[in-house]
N, C-alpha and C. Protein backbone atom coordinates (compact mmCIF):
# COMPACT_ATOMS: atom_id res chain seq x y z
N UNK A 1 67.36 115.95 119.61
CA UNK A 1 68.19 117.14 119.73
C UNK A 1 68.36 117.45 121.22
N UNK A 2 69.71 117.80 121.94
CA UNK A 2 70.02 117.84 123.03
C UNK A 2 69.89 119.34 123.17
N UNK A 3 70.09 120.09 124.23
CA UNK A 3 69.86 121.69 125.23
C UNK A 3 71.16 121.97 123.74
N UNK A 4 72.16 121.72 123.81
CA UNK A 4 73.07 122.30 123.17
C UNK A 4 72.97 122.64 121.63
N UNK A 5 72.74 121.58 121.41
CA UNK A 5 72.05 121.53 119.88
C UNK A 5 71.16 122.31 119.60
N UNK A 6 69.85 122.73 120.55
CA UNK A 6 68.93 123.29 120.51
C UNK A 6 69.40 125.18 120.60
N UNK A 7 70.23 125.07 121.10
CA UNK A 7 70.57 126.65 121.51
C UNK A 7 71.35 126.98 120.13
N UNK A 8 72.44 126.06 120.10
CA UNK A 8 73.03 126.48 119.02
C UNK A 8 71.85 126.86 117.55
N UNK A 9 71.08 125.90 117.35
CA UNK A 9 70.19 126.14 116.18
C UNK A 9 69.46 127.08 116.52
N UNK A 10 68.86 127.74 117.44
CA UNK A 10 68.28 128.93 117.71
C UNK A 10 69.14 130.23 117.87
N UNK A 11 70.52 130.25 117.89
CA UNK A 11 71.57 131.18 117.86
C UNK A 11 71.79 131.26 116.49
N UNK A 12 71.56 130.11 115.87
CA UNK A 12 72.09 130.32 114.43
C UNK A 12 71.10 130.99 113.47
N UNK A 13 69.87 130.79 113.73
CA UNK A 13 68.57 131.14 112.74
C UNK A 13 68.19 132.99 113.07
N UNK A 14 68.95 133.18 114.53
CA UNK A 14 68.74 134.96 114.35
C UNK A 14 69.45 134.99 114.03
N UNK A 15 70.76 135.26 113.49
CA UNK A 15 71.96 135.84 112.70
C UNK A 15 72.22 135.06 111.41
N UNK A 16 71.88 134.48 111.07
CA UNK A 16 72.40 133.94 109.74
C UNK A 16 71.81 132.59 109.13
N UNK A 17 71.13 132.13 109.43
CA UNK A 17 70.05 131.08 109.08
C UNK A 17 68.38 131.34 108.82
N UNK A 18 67.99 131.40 107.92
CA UNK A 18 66.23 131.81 107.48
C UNK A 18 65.58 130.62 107.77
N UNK A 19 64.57 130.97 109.12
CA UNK A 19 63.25 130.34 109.89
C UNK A 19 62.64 131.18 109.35
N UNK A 20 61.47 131.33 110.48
CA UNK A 20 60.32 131.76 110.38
C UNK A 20 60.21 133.14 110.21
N UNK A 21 61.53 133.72 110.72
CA UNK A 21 61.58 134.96 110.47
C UNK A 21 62.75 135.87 109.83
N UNK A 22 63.39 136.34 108.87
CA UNK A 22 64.70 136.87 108.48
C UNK A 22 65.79 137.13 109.33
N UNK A 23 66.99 136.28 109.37
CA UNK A 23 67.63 136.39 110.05
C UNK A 23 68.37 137.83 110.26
N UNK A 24 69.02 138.50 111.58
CA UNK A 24 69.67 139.55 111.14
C UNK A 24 70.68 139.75 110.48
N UNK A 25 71.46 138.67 109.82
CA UNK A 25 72.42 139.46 108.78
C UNK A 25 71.76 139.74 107.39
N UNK A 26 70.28 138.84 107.32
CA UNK A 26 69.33 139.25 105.94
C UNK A 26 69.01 140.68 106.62
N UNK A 27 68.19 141.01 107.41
CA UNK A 27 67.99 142.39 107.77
C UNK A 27 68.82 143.51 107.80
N UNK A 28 70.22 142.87 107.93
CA UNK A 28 71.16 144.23 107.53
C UNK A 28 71.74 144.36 106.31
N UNK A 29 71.50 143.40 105.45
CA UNK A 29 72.19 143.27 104.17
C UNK A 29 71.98 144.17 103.49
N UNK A 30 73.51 144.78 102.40
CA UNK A 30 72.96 145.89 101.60
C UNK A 30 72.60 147.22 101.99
N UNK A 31 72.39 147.88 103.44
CA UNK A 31 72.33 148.75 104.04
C UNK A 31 73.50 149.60 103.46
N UNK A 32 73.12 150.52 103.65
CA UNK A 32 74.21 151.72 103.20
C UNK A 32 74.05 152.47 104.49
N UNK A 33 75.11 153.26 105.09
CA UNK A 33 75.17 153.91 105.98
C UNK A 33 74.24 155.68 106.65
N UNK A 34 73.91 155.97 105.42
CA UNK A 34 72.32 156.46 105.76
C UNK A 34 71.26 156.07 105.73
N UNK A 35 71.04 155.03 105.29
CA UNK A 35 69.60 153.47 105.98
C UNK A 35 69.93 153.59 107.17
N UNK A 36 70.89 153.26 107.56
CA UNK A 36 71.11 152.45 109.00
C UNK A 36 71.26 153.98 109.82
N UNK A 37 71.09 154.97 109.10
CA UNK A 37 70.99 156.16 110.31
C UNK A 37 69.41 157.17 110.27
N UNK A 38 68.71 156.30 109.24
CA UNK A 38 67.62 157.31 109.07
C UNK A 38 66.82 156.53 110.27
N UNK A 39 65.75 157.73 110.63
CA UNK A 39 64.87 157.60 111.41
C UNK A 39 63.49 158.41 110.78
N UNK A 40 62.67 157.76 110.85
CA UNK A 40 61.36 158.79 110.48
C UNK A 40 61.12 159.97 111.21
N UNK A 41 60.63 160.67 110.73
CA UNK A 41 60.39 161.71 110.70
C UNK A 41 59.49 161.68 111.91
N UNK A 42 59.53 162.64 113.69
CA UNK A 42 58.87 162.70 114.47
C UNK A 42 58.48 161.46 115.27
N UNK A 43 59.17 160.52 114.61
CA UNK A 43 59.17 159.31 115.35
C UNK A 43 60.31 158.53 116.66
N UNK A 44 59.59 158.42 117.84
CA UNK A 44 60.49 158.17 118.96
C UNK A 44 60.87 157.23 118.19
N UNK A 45 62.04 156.60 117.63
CA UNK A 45 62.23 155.07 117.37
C UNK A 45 63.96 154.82 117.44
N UNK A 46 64.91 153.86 117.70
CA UNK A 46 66.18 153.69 117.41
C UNK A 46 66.37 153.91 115.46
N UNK A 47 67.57 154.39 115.28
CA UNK A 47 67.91 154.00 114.02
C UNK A 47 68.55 152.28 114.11
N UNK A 48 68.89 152.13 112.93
CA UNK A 48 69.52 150.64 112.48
C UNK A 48 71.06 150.82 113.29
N UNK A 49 71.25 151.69 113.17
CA UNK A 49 73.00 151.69 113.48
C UNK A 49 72.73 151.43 115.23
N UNK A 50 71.70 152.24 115.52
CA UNK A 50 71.93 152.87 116.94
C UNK A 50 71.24 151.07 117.82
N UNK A 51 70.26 150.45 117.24
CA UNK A 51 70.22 148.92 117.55
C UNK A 51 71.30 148.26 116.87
N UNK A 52 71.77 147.88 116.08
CA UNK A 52 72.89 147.54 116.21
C UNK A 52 73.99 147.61 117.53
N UNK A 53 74.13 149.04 117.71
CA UNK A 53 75.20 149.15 119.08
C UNK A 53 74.40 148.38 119.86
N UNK A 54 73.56 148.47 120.17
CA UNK A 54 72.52 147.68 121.37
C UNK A 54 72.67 146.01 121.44
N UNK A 55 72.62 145.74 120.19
CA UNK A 55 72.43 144.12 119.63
C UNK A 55 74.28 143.90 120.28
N UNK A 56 75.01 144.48 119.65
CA UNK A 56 76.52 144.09 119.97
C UNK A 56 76.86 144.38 121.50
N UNK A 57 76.22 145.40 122.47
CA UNK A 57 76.57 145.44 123.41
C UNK A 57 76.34 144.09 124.42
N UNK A 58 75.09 143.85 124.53
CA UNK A 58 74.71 142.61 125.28
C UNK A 58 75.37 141.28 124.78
N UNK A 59 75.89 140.93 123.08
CA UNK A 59 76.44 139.84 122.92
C UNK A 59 77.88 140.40 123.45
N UNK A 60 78.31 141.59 123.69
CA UNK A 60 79.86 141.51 124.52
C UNK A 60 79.59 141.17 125.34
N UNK A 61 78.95 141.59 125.68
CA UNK A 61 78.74 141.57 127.39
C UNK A 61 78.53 140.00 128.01
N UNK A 62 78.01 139.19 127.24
CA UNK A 62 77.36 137.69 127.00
C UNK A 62 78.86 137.18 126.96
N UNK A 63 79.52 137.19 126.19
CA UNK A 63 81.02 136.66 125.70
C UNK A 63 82.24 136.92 127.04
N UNK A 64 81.95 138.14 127.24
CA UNK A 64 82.75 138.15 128.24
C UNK A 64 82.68 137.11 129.38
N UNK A 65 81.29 137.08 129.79
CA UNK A 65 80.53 136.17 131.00
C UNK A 65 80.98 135.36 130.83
N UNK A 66 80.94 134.12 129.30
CA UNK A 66 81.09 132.76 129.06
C UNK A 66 82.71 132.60 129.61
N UNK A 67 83.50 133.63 128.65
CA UNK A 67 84.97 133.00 129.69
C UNK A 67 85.56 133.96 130.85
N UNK A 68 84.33 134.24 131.75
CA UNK A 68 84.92 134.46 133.24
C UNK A 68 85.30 135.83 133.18
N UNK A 69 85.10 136.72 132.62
CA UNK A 69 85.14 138.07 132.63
C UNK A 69 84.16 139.04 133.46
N UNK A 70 84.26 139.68 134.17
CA UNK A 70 83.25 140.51 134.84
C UNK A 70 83.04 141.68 134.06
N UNK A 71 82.17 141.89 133.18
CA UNK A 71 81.92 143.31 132.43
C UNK A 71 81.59 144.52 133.10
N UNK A 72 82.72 145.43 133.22
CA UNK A 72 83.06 146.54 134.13
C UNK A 72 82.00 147.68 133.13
N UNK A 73 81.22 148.33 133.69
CA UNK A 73 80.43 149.36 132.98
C UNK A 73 79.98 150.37 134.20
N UNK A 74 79.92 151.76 133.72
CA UNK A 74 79.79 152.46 134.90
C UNK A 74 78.36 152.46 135.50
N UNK A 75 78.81 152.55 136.56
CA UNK A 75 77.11 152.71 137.20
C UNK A 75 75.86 153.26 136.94
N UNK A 76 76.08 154.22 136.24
CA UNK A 76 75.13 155.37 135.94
C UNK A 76 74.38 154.23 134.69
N UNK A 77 75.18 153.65 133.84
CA UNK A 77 74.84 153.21 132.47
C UNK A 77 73.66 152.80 132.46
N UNK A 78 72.52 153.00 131.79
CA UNK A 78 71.17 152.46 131.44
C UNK A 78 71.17 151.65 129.92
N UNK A 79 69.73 150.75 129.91
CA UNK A 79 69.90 149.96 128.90
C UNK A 79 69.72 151.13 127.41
N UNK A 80 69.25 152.26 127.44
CA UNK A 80 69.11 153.36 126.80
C UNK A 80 70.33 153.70 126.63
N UNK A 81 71.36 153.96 126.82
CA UNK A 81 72.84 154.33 126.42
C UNK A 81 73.51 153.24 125.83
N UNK A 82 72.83 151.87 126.12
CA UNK A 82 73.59 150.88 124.67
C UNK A 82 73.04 150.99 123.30
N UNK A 83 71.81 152.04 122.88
CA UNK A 83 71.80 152.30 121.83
C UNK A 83 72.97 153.20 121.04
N UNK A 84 73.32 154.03 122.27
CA UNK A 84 74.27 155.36 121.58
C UNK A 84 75.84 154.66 121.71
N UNK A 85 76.99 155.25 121.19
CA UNK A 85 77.98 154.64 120.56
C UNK A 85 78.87 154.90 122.12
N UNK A 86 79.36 154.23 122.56
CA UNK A 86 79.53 153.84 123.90
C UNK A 86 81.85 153.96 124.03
N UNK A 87 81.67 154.51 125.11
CA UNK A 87 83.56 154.15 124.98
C UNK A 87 83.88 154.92 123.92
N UNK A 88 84.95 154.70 123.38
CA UNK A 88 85.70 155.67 122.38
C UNK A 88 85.08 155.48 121.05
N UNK A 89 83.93 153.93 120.75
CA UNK A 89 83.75 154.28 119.16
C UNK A 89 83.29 155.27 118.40
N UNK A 90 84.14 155.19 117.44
CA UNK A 90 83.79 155.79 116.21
C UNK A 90 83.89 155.20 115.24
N UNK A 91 82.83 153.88 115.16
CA UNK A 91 83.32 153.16 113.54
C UNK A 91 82.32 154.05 112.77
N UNK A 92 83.01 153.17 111.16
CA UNK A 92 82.17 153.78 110.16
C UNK A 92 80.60 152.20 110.40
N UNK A 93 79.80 152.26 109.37
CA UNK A 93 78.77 151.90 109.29
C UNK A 93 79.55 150.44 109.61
N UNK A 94 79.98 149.87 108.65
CA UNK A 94 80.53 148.63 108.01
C UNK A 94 81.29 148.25 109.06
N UNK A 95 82.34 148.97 109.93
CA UNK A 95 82.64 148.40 110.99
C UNK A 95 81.76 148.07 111.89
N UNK A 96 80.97 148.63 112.25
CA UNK A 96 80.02 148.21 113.15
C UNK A 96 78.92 147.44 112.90
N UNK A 97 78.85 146.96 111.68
CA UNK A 97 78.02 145.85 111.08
C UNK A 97 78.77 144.63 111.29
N UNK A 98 80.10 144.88 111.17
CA UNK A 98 81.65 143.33 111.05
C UNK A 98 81.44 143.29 112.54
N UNK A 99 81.62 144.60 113.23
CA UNK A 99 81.45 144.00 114.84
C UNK A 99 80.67 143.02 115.48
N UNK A 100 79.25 143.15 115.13
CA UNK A 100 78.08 142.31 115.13
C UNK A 100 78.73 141.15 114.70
N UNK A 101 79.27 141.05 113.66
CA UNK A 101 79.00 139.73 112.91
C UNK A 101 79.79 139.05 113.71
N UNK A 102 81.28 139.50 114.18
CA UNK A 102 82.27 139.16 114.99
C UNK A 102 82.07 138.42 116.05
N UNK A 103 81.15 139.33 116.90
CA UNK A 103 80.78 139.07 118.43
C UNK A 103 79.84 137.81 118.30
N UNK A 104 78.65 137.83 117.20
CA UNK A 104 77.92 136.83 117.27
C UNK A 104 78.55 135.91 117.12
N UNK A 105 79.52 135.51 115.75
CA UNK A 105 80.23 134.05 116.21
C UNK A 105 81.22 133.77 117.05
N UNK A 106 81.53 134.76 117.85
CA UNK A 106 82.40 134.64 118.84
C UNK A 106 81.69 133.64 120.37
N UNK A 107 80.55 134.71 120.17
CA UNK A 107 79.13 133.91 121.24
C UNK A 107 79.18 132.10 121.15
N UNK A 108 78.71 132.37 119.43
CA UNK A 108 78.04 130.90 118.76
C UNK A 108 79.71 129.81 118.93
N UNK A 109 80.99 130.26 118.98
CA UNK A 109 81.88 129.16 118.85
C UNK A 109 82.18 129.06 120.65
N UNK A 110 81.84 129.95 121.34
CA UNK A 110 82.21 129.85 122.77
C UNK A 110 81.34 128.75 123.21
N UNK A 111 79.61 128.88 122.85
CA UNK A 111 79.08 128.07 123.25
C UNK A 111 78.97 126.55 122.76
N UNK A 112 79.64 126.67 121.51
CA UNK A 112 79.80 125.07 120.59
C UNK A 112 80.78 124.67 121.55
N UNK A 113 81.80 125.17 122.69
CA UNK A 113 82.92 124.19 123.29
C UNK A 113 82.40 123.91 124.98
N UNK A 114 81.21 124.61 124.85
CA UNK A 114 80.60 124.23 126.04
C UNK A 114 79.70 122.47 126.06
N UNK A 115 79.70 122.20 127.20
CA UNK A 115 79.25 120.56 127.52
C UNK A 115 77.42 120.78 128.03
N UNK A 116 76.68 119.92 128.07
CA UNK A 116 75.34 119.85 128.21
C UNK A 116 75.74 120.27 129.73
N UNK A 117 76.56 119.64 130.55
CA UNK A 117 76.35 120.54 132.02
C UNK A 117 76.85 121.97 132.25
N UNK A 118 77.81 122.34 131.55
CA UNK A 118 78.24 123.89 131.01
C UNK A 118 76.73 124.64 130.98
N UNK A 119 75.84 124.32 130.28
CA UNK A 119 74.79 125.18 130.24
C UNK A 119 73.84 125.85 131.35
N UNK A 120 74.04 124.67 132.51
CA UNK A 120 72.98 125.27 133.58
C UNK A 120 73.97 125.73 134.99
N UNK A 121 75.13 126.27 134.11
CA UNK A 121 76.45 127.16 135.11
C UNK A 121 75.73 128.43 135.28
N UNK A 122 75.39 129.39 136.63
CA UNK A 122 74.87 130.49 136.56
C UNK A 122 75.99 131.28 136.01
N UNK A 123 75.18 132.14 135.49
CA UNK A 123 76.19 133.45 134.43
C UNK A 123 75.23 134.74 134.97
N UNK A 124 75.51 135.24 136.55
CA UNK A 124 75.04 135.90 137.19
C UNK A 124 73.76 135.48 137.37
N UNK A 125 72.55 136.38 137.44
CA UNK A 125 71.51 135.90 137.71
C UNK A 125 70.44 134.60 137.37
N UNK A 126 71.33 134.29 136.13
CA UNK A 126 70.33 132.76 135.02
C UNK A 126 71.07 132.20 135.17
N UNK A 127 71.21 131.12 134.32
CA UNK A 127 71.91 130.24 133.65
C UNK A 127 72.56 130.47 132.35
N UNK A 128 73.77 130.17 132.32
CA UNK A 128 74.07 130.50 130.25
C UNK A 128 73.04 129.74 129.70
N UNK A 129 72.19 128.95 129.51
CA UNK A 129 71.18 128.17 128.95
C UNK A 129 69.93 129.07 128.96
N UNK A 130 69.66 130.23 130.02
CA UNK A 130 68.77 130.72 130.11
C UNK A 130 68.85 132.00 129.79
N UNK A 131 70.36 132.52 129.72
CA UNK A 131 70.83 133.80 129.27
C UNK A 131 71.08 133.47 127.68
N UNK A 132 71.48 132.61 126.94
CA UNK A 132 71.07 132.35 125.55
C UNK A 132 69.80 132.61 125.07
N UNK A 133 68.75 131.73 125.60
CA UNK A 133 67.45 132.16 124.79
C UNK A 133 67.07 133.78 125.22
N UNK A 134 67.50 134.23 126.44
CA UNK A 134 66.86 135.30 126.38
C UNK A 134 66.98 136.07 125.23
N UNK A 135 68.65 136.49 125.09
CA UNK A 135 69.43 136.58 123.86
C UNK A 135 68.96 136.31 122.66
N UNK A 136 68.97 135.05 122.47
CA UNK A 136 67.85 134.94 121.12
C UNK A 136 66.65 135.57 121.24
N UNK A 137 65.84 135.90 121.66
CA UNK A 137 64.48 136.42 121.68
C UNK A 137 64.60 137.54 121.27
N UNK A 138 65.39 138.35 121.82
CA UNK A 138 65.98 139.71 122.40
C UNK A 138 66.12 140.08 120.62
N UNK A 139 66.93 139.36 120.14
CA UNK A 139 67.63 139.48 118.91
C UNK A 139 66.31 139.37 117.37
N UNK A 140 65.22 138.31 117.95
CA UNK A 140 64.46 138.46 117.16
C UNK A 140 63.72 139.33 117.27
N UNK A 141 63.29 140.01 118.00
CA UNK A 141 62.48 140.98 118.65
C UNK A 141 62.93 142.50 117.63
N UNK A 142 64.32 142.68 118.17
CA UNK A 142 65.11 143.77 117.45
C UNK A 142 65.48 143.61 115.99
N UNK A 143 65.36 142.30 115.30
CA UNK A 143 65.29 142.34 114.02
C UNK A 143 63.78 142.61 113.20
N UNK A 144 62.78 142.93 113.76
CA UNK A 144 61.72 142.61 113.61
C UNK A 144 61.61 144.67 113.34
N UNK A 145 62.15 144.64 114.55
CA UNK A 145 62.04 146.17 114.29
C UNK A 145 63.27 146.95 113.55
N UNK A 146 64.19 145.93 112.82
CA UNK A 146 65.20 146.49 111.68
C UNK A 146 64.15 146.38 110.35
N UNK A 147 63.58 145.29 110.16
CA UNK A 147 62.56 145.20 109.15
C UNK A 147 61.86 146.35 108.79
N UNK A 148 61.04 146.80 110.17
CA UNK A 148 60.12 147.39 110.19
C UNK A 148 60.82 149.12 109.43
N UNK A 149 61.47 149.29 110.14
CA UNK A 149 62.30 150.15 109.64
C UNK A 149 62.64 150.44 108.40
N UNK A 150 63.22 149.38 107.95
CA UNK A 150 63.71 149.41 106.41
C UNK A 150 62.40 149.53 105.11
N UNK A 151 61.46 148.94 105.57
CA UNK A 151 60.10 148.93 105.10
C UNK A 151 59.65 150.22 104.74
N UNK A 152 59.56 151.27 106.07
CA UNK A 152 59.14 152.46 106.39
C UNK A 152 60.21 153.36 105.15
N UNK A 153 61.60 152.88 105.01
CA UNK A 153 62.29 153.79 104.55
C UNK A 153 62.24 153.36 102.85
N UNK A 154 61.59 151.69 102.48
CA UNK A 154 61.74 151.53 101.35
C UNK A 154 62.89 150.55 100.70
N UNK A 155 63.52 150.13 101.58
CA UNK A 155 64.86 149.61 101.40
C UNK A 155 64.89 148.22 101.71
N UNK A 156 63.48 147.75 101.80
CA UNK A 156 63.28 146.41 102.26
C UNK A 156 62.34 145.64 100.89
N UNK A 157 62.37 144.43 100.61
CA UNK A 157 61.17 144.29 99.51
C UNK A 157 59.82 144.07 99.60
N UNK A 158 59.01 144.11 99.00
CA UNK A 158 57.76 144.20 98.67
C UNK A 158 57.57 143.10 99.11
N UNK A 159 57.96 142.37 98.84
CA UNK A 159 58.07 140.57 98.55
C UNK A 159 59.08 140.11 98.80
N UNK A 160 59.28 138.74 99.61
CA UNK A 160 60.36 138.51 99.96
C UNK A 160 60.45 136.69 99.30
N UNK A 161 61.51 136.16 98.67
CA UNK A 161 61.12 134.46 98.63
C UNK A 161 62.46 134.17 99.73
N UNK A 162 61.58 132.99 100.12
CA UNK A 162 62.81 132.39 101.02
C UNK A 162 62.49 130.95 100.82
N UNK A 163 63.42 129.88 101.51
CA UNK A 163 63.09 128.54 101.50
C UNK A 163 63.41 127.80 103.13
């Protein structure tokens, strides 16, 4: 398996392929739009919706990079304001679940037309090769805590089978 191959299969297993850990479109599945907005009770934590915006901001932001876009964001912006709904949105739940889904294969087909030397092109401070896995990590990390979430609220199973 070559760098490319390798990224791609690790891009593919957080969003829509079951490894070791539930991918995030299993973690959002079936959500209804007060799941994805509850938060426990007294608990500092993101809701589902509000990681979500987070999860979709950095894969724009990623997409843009790949074809030569400079992602204009105001100065002030902290990584704390890509939880909250940013610019003019106002989707409903479901749009902003399709957004995700959008952006991720938008990511995953940008980088399928990239070449093994394409990967170690800096994309500002890394490499796209090195700004991918971060990305992936990033993504398992935050699905881990959609789980956790859904668990807390009940909306997740007891038991899970996978293969």
């Amino acid at each position: 398996m070559n760098k490319k191959e390798l990224l791609l299969h690790e891009w593919d297993i957080c969003y829509d392929k079951e490894d070791w850990f539930p991918p995030l479109s299993e973690a959002l599945n079936g959500l209804t739009a007060a799941e994805a907005d509850w938060r426990p009770e007294g608990a500092a934590a993101n809701t589902i919706r509000e990681t979500v915006r987070h999860l979709t901001f950095y894969k724009e932001r990623l997409l843009k990079r790949l074809s030569g876009e400079d992602p204009q964001y105001p100065d002030s912006m902290t990584n704390d304001d890509t939880f909250a709904a940013y610019g003019e949105r106002e989707e409903t739940w479901e749009e902003e679940a399709a957004r995700l889904e959008h952006v991720h294969k938008a990511v995953r087909a940008a980088l399928a037309a990239l070449s093994e030397d394409d990967l170690e092109r800096q994309l500002t401070k890394t490499t796209i090769a090195l700004s991918v896995t971060s990305l992936v990590v990033h993504d398992a990390y935050h699905t881990g805590q959609i789980v956790q979430i859904r668990k807390l609220q009940g909306s997740w199973p007891a038991r899970r089978s996978f293969d």
